[in-house]
N, C-alpha and C. Protein backbone atom coordinates (compact mmCIF):
# COMPACT_ATOMS: atom_id res chain seq x y z
N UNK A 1 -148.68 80.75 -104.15
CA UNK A 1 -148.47 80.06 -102.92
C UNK A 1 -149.15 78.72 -102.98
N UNK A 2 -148.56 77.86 -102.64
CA UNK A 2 -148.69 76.45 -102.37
C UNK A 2 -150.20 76.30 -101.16
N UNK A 3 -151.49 75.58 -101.59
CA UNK A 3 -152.19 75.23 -100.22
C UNK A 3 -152.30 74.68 -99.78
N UNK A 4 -152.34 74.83 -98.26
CA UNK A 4 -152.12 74.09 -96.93
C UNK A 4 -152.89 73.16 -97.13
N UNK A 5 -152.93 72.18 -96.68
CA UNK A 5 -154.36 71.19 -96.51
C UNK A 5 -153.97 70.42 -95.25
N UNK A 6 -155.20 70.47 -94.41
CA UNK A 6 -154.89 70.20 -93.13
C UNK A 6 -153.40 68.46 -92.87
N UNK A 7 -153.68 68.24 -91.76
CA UNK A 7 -152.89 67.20 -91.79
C UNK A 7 -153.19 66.07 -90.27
N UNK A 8 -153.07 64.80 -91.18
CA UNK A 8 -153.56 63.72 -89.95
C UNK A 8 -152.69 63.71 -88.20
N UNK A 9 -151.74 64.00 -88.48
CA UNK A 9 -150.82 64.77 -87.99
C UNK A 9 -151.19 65.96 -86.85
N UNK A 10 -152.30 66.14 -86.42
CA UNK A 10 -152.02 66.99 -85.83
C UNK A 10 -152.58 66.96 -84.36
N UNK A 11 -152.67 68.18 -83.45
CA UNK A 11 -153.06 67.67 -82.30
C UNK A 11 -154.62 66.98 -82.04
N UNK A 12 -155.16 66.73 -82.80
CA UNK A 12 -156.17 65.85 -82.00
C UNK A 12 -156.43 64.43 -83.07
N UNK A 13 -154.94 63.81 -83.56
CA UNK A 13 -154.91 62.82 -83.59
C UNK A 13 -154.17 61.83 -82.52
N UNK A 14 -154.96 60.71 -81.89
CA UNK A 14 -154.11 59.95 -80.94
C UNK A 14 -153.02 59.67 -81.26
N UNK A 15 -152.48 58.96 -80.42
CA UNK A 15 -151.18 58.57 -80.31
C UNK A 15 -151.15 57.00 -80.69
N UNK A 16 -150.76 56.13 -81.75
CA UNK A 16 -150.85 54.88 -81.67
C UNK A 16 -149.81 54.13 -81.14
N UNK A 17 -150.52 53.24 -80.36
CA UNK A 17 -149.61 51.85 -79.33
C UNK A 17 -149.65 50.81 -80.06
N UNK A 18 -148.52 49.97 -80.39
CA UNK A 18 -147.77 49.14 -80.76
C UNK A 18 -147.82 48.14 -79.98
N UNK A 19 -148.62 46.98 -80.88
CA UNK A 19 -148.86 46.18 -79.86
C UNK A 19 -148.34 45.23 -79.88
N UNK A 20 -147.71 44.27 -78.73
CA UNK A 20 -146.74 42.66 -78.62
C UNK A 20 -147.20 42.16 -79.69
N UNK A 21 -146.38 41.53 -80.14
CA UNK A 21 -146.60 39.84 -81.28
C UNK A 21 -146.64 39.30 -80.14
N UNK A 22 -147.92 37.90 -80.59
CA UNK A 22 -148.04 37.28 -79.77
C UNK A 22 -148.16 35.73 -80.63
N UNK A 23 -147.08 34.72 -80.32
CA UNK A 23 -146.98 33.90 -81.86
C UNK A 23 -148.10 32.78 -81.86
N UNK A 24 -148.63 32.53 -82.66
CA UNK A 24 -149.64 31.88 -82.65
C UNK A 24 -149.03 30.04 -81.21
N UNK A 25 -150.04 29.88 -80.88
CA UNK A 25 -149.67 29.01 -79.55
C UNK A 25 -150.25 27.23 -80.39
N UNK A 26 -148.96 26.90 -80.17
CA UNK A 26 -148.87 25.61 -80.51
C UNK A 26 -149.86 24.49 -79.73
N UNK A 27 -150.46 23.54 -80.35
CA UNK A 27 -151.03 22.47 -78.77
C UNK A 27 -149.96 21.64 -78.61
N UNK A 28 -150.31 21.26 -77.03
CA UNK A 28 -149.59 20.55 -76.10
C UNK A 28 -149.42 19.46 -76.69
N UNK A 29 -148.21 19.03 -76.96
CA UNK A 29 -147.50 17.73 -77.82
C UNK A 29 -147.26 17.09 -76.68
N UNK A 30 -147.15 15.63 -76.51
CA UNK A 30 -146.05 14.89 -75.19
C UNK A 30 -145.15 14.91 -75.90
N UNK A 31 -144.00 15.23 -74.58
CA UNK A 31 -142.60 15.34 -74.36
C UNK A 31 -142.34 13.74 -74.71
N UNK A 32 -140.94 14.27 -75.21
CA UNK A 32 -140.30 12.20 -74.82
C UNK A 32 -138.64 12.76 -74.88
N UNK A 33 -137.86 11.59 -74.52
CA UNK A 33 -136.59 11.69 -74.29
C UNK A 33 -135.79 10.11 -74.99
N UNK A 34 -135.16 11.06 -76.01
CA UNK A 34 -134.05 9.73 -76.38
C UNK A 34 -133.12 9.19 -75.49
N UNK A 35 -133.16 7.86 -75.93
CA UNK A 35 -131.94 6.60 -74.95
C UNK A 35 -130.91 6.56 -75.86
N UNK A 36 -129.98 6.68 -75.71
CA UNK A 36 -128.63 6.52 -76.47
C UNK A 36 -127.58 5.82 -75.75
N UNK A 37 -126.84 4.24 -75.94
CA UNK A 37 -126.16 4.02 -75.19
C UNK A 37 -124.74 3.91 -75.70
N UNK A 38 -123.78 4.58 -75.61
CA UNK A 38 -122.49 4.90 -76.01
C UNK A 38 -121.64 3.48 -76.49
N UNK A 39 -122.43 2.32 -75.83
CA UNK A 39 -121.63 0.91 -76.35
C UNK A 39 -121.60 0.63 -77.38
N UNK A 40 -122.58 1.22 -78.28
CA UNK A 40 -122.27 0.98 -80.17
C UNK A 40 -120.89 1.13 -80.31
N UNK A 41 -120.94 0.61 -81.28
CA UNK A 41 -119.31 0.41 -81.86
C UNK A 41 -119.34 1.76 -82.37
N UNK A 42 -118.43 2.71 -82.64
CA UNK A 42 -117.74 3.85 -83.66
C UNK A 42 -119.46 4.57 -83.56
N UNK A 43 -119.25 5.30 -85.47
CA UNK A 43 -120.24 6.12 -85.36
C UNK A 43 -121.63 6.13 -85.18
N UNK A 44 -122.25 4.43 -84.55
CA UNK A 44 -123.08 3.80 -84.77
C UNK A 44 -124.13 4.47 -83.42
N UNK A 45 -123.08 5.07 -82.47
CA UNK A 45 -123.83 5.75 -81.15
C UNK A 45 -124.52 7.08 -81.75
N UNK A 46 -123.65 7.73 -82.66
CA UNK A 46 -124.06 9.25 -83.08
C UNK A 46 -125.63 8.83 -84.39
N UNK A 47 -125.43 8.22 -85.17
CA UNK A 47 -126.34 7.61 -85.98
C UNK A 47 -127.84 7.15 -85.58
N UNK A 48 -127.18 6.52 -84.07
CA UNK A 48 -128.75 6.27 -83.60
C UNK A 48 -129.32 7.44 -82.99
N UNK A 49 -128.43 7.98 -82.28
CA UNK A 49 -128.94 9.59 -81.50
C UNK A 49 -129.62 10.46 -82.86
N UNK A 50 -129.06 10.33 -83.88
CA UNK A 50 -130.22 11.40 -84.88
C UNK A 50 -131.09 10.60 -85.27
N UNK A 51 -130.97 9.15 -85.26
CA UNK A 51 -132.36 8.65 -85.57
C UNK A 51 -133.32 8.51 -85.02
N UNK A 52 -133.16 8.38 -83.17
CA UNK A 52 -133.94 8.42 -82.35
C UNK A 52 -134.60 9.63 -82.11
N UNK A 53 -134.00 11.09 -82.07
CA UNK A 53 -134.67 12.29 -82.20
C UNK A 53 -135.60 12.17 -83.33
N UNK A 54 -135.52 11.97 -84.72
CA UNK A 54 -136.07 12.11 -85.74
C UNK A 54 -137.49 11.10 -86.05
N UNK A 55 -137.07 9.54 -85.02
CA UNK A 55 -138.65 9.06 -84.89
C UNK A 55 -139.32 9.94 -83.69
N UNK A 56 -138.84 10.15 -83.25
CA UNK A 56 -139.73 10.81 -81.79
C UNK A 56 -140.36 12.08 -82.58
N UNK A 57 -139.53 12.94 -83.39
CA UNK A 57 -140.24 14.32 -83.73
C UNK A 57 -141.65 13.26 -84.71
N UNK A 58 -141.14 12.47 -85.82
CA UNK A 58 -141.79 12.04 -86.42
C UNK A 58 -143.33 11.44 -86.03
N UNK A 59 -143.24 10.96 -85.11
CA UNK A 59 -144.61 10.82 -83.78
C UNK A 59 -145.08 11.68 -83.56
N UNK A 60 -144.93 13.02 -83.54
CA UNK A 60 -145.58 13.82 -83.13
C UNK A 60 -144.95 14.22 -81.91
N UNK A 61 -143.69 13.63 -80.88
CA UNK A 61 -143.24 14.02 -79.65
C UNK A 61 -142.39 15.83 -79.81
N UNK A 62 -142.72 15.65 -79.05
CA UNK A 62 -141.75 17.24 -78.08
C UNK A 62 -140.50 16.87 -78.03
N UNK A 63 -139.71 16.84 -78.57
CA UNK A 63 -138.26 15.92 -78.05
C UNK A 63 -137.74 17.07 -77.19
N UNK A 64 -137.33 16.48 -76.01
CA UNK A 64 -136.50 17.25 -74.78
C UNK A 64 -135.25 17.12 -74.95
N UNK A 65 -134.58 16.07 -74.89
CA UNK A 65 -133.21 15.56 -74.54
C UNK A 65 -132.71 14.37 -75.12
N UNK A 66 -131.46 13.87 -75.37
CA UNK A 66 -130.72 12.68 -75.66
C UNK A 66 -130.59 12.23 -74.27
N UNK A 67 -130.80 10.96 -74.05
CA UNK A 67 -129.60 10.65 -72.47
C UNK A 67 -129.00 9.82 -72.93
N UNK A 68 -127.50 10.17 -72.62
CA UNK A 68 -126.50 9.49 -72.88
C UNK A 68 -126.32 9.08 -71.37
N UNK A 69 -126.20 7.53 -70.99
CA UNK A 69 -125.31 7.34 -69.38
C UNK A 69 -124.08 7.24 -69.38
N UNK A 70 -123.73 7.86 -68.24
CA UNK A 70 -121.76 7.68 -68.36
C UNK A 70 -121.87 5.92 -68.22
N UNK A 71 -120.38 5.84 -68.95
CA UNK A 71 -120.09 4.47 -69.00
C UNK A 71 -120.00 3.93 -67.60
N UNK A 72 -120.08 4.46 -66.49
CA UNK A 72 -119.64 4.16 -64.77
C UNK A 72 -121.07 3.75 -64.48
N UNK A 73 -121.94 4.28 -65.39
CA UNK A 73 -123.38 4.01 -64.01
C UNK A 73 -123.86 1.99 -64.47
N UNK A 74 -124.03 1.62 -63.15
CA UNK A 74 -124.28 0.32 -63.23
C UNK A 74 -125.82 0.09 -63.59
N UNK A 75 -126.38 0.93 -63.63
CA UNK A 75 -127.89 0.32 -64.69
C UNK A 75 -128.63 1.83 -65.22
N UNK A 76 -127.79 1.67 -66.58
CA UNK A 76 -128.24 2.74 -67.28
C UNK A 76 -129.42 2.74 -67.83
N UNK A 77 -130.12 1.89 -67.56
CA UNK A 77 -131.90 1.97 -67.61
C UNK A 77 -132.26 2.91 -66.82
N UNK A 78 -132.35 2.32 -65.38
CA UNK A 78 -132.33 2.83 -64.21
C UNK A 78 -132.20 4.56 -64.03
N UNK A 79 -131.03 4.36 -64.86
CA UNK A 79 -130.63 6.15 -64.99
C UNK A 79 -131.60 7.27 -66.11
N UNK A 80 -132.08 6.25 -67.01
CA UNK A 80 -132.54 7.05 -68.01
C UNK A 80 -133.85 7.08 -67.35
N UNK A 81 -134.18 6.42 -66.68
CA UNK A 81 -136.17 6.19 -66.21
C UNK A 81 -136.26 7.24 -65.33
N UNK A 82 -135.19 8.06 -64.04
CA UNK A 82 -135.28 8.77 -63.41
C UNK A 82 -134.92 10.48 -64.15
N UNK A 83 -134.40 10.30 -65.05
CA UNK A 83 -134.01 11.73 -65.78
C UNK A 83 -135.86 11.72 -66.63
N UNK A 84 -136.07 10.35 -67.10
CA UNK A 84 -137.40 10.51 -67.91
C UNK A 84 -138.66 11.00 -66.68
N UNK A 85 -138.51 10.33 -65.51
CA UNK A 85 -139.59 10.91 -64.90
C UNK A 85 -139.70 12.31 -63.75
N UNK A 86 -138.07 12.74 -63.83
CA UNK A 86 -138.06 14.48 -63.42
C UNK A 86 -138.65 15.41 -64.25
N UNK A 87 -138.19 15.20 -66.01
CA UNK A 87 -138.81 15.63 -66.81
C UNK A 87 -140.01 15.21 -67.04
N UNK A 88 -141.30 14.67 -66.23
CA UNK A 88 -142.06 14.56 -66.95
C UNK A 88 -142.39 14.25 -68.36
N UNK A 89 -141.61 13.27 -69.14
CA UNK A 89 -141.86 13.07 -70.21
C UNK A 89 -143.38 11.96 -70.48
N UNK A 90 -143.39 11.64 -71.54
CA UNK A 90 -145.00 10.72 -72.12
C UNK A 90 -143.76 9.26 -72.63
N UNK A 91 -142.76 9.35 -72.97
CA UNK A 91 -142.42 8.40 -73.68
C UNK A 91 -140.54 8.40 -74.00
N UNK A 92 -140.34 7.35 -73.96
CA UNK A 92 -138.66 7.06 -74.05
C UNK A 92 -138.49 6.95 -75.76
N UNK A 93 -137.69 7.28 -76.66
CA UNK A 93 -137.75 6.62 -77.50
C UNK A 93 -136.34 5.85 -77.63
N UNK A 94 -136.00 4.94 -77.93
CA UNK A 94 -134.55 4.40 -78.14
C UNK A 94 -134.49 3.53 -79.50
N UNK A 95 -133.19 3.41 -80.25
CA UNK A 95 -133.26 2.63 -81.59
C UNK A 95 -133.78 1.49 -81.03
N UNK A 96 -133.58 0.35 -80.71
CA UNK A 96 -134.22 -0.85 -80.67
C UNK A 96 -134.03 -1.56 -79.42
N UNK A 97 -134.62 -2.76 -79.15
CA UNK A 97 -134.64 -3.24 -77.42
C UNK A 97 -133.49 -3.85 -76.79
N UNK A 98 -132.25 -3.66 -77.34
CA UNK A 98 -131.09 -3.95 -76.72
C UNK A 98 -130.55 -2.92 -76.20
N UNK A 99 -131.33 -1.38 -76.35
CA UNK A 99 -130.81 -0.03 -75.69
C UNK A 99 -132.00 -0.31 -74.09
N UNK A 100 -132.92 -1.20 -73.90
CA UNK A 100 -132.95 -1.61 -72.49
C UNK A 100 -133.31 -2.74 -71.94
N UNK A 101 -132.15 -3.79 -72.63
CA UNK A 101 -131.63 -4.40 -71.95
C UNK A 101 -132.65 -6.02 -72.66
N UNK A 102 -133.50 -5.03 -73.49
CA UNK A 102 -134.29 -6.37 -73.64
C UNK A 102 -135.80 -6.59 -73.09
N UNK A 103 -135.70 -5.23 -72.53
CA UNK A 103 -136.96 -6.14 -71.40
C UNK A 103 -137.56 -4.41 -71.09
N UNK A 104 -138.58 -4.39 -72.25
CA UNK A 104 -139.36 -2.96 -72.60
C UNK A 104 -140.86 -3.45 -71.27
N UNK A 105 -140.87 -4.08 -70.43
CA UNK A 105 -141.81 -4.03 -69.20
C UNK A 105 -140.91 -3.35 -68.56
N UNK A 106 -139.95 -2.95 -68.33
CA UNK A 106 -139.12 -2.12 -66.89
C UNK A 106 -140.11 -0.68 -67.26
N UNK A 107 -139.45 -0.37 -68.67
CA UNK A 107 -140.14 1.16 -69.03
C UNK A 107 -141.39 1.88 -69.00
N UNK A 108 -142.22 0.53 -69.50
CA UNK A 108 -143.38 0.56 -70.16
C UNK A 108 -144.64 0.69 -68.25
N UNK A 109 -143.70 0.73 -67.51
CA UNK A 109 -144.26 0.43 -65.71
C UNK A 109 -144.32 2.07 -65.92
N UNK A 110 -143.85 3.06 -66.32
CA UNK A 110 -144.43 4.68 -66.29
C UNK A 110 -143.89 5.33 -67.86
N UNK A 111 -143.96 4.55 -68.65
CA UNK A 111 -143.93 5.27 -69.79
C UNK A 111 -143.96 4.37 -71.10
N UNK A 112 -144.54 5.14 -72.29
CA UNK A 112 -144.54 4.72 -73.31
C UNK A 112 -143.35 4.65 -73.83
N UNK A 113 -142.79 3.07 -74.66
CA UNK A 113 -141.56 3.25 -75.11
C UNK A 113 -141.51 3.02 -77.02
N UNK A 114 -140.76 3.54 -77.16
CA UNK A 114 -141.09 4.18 -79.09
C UNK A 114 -139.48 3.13 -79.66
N UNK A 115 -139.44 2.36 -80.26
CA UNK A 115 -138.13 1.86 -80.78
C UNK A 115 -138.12 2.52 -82.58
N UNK A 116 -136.77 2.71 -82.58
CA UNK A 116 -136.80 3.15 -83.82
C UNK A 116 -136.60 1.92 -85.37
N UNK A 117 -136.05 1.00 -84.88
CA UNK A 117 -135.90 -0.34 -85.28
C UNK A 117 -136.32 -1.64 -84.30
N UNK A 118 -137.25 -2.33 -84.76
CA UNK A 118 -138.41 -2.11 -86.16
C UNK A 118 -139.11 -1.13 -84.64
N UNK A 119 -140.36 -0.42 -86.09
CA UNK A 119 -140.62 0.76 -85.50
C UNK A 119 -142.32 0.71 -84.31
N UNK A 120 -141.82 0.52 -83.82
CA UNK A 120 -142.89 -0.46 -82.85
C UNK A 120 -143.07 0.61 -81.58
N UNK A 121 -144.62 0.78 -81.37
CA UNK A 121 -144.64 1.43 -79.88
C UNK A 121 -145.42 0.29 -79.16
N UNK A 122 -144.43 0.85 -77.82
CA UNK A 122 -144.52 -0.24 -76.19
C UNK A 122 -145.68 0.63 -75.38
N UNK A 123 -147.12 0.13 -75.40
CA UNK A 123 -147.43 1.36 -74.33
C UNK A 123 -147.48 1.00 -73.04
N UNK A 124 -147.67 2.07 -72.45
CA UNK A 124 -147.35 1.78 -71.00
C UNK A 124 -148.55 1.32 -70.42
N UNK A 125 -148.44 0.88 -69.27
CA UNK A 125 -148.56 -0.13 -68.16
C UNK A 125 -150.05 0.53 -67.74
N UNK A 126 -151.45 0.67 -68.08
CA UNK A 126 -152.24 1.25 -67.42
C UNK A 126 -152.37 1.43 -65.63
N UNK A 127 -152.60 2.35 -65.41
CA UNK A 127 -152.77 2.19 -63.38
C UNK A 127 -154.24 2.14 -63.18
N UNK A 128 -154.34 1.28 -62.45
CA UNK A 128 -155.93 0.44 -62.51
C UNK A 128 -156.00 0.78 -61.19
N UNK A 129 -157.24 1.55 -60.92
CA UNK A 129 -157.87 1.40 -59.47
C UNK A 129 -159.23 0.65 -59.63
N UNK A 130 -159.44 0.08 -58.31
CA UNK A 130 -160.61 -0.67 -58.26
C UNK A 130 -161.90 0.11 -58.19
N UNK A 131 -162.99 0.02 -58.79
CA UNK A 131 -164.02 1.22 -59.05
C UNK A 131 -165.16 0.25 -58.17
N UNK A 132 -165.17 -0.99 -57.80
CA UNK A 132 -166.17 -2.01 -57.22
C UNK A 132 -165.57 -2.39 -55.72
N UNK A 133 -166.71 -2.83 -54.67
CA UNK A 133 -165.98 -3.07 -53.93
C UNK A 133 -165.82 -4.54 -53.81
N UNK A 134 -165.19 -5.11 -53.68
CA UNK A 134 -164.89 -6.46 -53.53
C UNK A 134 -166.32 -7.05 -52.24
N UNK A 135 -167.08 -7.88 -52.85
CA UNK A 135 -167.83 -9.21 -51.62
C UNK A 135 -167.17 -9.57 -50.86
N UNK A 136 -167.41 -9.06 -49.24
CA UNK A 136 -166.77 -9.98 -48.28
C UNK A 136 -167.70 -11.34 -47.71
């Protein structure tokens, strides 16, 4: 006859619990959001949209979103600054300063702006409170 030998198995071994994966937790990157404006000629709109994601990851950003504006909206700056500041983003990135208009102070009034050509960051606009009181 074959002998028994006890076994781990039996009643007064617990019961083991299986516990969640829990994935290791990334730090807080700033968000940013690409400008893409559909007026490029041909494939020159799609070209900048992967280049603009790809400097933004390259920074170190969170990339959220492309904004593309419909061709109807009359100041597609305008449009991208309010989608950038629902999302809470840190920074716009767009290929270069003819995606606003020329004039990187509109943006740079609540956000950092990132161009992908030449590769230049705009930072934003500090908000200054007065810490002294002014001599009357």
């Amino acid at each position: 006859m074959a002998e028994q030998h006890g076994s781990s198995f039996g009643a007064s071994a617990k019961p083991q619990v299986a516990q969640a994966f829990t994935p290791p937790q990334k730090p807080d990157r700033p968000k940013a959001v690409g400008f893409v404006r559909d007026e490029s000629p041909g494939a020159d709109a799609s070209r900048h949209a992967v280049a603009v994601r790809r400097h933004a990851r390259s920074l170190g950003y969170e990339y959220v979103y492309t904004v593309r504006p419909p061709r109807d909206v009359t100041d597609p700056v305008g449009f991208v600054l309010g989608i950038a500041a629902g999302l809470a983003v840190a920074a716009i990135v767009v290929y270069d300063l003819t995606c606003v208009d020329d004039l990187p102070a509109r943006v740079c009034d609540a956000f950092d702006l990132e161009t992908v050509c030449p590769p230049i960051t705009w930072a934003r606009v500090a908000a200054t409170t007065p810490t002294a009181e002014m001599p009357q």
